[in-house]
Protein backbone atom coordinates (compact mmCIF):
# COMPACT_ATOMS: atom_id res chain seq x y z
CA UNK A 1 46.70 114.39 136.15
CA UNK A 2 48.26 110.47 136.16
CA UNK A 3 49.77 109.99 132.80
CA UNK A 4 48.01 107.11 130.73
CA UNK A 5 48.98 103.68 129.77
CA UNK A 6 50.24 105.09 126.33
CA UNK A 7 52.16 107.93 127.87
CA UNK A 8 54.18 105.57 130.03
CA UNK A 9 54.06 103.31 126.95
CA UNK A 10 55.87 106.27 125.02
CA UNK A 11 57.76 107.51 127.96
CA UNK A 12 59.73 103.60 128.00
CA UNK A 13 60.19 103.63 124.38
CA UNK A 14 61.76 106.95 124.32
CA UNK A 15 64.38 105.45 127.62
CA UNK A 16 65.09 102.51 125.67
CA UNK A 17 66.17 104.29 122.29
CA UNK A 18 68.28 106.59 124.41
CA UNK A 19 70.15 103.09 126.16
CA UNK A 20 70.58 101.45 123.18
CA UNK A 21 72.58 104.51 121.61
CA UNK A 22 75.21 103.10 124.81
CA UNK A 23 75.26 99.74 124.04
CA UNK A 24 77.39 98.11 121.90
CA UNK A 25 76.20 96.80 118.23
CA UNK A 26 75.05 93.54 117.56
CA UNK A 27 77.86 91.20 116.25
CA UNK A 28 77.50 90.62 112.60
CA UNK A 29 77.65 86.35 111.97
CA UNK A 30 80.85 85.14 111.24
CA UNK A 31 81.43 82.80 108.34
CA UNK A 32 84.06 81.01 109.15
CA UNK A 33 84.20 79.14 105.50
CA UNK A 34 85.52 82.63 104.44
CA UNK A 35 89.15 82.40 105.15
CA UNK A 36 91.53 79.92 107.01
CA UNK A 37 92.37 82.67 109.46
CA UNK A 38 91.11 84.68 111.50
CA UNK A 39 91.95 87.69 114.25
CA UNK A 40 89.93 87.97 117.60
CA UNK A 41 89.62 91.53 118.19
CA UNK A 42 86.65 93.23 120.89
CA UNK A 43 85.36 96.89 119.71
CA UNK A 44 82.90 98.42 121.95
CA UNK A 45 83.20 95.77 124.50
CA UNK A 46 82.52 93.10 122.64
CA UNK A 47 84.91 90.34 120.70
CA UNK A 48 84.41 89.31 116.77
CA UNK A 49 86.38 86.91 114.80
CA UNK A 50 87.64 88.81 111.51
CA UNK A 51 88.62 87.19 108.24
CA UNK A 52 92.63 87.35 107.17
CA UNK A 53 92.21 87.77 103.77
CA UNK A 54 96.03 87.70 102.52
CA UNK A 55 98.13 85.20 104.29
CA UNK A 56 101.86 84.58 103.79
CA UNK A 57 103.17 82.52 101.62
CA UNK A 58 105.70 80.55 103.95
CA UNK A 59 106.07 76.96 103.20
CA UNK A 60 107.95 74.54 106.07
CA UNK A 61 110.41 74.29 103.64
CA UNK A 62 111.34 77.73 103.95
CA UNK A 63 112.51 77.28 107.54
CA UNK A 64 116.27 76.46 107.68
CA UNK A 65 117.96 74.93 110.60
CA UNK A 66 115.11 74.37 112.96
CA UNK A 67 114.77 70.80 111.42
CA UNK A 68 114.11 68.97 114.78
CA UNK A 69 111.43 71.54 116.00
CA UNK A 70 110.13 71.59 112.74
CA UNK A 71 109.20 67.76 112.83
CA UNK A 72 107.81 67.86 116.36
CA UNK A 73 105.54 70.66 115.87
CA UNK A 74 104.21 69.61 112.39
CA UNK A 75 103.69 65.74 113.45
CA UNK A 76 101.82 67.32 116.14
CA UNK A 77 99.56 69.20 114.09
CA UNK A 78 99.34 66.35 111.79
CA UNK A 79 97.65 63.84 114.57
CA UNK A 80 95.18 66.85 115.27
CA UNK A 81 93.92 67.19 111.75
CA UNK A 82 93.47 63.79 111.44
CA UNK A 83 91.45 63.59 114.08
CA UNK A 84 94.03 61.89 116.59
CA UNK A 85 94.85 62.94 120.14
CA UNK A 86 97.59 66.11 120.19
CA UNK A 87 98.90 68.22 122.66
CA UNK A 88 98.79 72.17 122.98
CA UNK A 89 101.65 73.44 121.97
CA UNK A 90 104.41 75.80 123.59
CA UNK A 91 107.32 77.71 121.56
CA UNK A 92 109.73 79.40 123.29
CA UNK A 93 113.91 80.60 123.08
CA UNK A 94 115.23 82.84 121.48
CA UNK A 95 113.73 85.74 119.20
CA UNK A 96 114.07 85.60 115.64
CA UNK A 97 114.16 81.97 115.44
CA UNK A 98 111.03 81.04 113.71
CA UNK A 99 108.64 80.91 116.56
CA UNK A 100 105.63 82.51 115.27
CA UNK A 101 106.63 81.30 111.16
CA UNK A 102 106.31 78.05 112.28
CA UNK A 103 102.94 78.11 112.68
CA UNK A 104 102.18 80.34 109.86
CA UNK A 105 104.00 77.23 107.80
CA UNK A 106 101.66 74.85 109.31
CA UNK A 107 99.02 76.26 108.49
CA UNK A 108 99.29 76.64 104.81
CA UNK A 109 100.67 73.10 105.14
CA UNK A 110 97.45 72.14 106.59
CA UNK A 111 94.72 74.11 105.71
CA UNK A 112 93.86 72.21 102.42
CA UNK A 113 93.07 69.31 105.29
CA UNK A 114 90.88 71.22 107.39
CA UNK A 115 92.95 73.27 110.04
CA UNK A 116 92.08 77.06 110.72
CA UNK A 117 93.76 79.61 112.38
CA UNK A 118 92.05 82.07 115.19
CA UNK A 119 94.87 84.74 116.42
CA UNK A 120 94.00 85.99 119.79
CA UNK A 121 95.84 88.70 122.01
CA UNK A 122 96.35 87.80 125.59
CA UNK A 123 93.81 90.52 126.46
CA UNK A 124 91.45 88.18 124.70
CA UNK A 125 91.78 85.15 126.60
CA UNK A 126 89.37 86.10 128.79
CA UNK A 127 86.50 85.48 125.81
CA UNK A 128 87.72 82.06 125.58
CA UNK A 129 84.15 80.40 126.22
CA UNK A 130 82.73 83.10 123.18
CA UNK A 131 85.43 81.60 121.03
CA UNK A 132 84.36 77.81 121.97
CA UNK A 133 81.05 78.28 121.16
CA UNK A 134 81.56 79.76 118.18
CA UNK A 135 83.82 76.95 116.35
CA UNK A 136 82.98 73.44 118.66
CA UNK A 137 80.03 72.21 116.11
CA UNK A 138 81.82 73.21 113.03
CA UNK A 139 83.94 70.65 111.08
CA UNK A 140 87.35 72.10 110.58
CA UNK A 141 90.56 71.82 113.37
CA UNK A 142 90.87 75.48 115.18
CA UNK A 143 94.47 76.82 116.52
CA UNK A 144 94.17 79.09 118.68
CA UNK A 145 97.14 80.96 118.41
CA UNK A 146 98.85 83.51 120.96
CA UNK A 147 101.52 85.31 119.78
CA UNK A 148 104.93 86.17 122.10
CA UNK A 149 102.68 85.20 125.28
CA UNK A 150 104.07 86.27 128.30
CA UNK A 151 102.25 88.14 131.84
CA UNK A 152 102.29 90.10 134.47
CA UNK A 153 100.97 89.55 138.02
CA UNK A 154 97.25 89.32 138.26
CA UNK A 155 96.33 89.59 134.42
CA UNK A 156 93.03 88.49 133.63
CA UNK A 157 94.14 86.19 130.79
CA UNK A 158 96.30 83.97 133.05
CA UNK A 159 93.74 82.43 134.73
CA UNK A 160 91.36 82.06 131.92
CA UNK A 161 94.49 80.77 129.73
CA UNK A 162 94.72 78.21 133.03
CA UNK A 163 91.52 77.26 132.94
CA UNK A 164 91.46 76.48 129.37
CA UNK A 165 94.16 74.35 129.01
CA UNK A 166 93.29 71.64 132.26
CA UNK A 167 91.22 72.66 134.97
CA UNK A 168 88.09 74.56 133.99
CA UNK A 169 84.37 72.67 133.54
CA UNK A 170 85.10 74.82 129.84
CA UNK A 171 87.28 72.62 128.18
CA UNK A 172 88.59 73.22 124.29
CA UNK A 173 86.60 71.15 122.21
CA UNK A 174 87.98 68.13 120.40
CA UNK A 175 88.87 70.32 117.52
CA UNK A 176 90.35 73.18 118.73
CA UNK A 177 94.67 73.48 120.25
CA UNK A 178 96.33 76.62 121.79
CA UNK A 179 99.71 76.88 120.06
CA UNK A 180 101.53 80.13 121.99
CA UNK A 181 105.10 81.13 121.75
CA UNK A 182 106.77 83.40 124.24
CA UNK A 183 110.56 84.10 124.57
CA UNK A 184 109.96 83.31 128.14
CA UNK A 185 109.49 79.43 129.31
CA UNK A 186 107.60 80.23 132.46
CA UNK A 187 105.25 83.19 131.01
CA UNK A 188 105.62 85.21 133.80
CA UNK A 189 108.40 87.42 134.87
CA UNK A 190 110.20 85.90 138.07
CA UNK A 191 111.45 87.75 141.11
CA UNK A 192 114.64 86.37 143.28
CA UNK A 193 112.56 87.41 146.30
CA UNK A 194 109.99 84.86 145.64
CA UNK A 195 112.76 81.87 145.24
CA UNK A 196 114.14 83.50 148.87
CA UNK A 197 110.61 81.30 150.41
CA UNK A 198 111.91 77.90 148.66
CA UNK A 199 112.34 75.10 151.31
CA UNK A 200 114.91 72.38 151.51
CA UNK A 201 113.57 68.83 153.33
CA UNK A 202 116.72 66.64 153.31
CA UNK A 203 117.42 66.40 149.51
CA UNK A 204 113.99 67.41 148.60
CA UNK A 205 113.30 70.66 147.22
CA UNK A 206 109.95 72.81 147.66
CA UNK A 207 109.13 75.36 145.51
CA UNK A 208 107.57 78.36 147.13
CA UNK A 209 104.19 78.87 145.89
CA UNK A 210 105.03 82.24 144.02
CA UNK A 211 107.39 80.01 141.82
CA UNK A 212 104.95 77.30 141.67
CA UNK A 213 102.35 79.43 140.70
CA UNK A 214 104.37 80.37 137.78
CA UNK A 215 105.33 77.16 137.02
CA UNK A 216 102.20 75.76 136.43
CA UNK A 217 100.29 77.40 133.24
CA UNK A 218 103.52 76.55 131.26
CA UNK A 219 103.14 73.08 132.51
CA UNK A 220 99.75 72.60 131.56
CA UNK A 221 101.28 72.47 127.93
CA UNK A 222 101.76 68.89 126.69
CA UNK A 223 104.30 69.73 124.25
CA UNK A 224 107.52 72.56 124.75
CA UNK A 225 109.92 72.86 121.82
CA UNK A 226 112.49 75.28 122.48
CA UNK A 227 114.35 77.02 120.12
CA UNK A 228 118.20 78.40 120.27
CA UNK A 229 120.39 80.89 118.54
CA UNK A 230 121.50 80.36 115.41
CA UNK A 231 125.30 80.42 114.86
CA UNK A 232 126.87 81.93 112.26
CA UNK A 233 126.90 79.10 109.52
CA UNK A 234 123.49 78.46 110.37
CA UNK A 235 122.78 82.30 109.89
CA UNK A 236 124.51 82.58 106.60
CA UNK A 237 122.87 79.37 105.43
CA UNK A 238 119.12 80.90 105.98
CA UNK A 239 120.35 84.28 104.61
CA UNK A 240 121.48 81.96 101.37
CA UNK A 241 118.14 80.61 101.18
CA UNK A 242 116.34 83.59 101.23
CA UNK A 243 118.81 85.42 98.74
CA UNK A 244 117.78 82.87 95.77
CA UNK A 245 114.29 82.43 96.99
CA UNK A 246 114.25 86.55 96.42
CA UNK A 247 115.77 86.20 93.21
CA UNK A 248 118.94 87.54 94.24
CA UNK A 249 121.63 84.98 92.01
CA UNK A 250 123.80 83.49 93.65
CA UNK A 251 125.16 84.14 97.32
CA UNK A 252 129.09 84.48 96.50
CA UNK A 253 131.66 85.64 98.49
CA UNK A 254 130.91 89.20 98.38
CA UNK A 255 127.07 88.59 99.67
CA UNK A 256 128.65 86.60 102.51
CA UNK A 257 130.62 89.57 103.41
CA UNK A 258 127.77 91.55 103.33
CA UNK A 259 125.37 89.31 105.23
CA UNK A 260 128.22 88.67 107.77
CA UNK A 261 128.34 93.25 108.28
CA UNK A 262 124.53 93.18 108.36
CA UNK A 263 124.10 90.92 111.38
CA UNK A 264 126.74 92.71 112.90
CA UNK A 265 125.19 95.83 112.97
CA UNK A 266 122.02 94.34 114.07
CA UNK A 267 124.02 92.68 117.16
CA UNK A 268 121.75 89.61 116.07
CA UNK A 269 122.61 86.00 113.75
CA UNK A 270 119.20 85.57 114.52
CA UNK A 271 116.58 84.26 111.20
CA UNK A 272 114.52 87.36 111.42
CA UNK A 273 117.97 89.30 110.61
CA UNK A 274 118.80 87.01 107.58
CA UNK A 275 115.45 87.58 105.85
CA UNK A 276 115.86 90.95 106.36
CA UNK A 277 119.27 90.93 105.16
CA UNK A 278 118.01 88.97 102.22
CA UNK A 279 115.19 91.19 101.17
CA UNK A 280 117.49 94.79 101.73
CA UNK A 281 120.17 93.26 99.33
CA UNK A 282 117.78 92.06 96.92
CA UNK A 283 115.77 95.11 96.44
CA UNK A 284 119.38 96.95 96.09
CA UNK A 285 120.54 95.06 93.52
CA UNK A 286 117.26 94.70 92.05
CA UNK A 287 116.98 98.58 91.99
CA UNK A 288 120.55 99.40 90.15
CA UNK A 289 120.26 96.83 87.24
């Protein structure tokens, strides 16, 4: 007997509550007056922007010896929340040398003025159009920030990250930057075979198109600011800093010493060392009195 109109009415309704078990839930609405940052993250296939309730407390001033990238970076951000043309912005050298609390600095420099932070992971490049929608019509100046960026061959990010920053009918949106850092210049690892297929004209040189290739997201970045090791005044003069800033006293002679045996062990004079110097001395001493 042919099943009625309200059988195969039922029949549907019944297949669709069984799908919708599969898909994946209905993004709650952001408000992005909630916080000044946020963290791109997918679950279930699909990419939300999530409130960063507690932020650190790092002021520009806190940054020692990294005076010249300091000044670059934060007159660039400066033209942007102003409403001035500014340039994407990439980090890179060596690790522990401020990268990524550079732009933490900036942005409680800033945010009283309007700028907001969105962290996104490279494997959330690819949602770049989501995130562009999301923030164009609102008010406030978005960095996008990626974090120790780097690839490998055929990642879907790279080619949205391209796209993004010149090239794509997608452009960012007058009030949103990419700000990455990476401890690599070029993003992408490099292989001596591929510099093998470089071609010499006379006393021109051409690239092969492997190194090109490479070449060219790093490029599309209007402003580089590399950073370098720290020596070892420069090292003892952050660790200094962050000893009094800890509460530690005064950094005498024997908290030289023992910032000088710390960064030995470590094998690193690097900042990240010194503030961790600074807060394992600080909580020792803090811990006897």
């Amino acid at each position: 007997m042919p099943a009625t109109e309200a059988e195969w009415l039922g029949r549907a309704q019944r297949l669709f509550d069984r799908l919708e078990q599969w898909l994946p839930p209905t993004a709650a609405a952001v408000d992005l007056s909630a916080a000044s940052a946020f963290r791109w993250q997918r679950r279930s296939g699909r990419g939300t922007l999530h409130p960063v309730k507690v932020l650190p407390s790092l002021r520009l001033e806190d940054l020692r010896d990294i005076d010249v990238q300091k000044l670059r970076v934060a007159q660039n951000t400066r033209q942007f929340v102003l409403g001035f043309p500014a340039n994407n912005v990439l980090l890179t050298g060596a690790r522990g040398t401020g990268k990524p609390s550079l732009i933490r600095a900036l942005l409680n420099e800033f945010a009283p003025q309007g700028l907001r932070l969105i962290e996104i992971g490279k494997e959330g490049l690819a949602d770049l159009p989501e995130i562009i929608d999301l923030v164009a019509a609102r008010p406030e100046r978005y960095i996008l920030y990626c974090d120790d960026l780097s690839f490998n061959d055929a990642e879907p990010g790279y080619q949205a990250l391209k796209a993004a920053l010149d090239g794509s009918i997608v452009v960012l949106p007058d009030n949103m930057l990419i700000y990455a850092t990476s401890n690599r210049r070029h993003l992408m690892p490099e292989y001596l075979q591929e510099n093998l297929a470089t071609q010499h004209a006379g006393e021109e040189v051409h690239p092969a198109e492997g190194v090109e290739e490479k070449i060219s997201l790093s490029e599309r970045f209007g402003l580089w600011v590399s950073f370098y090791p720290f020596s070892q005044d420069e090292y003892l003069n952050i660790a200094a800093h962050w000893v009094t800033a800890l509460g530690g006293g005064e950094f005498d002679a024997e908290v030289r010493r023992a910032a000088l045996q710390w960064a030995l062990l470590r094998g690193s004079r690097s900042g990240r060392v010194a503030w961790q110097f600074a807060r394992d001395w600080v909580g020792q001493q803090a811990s006897r009195a």
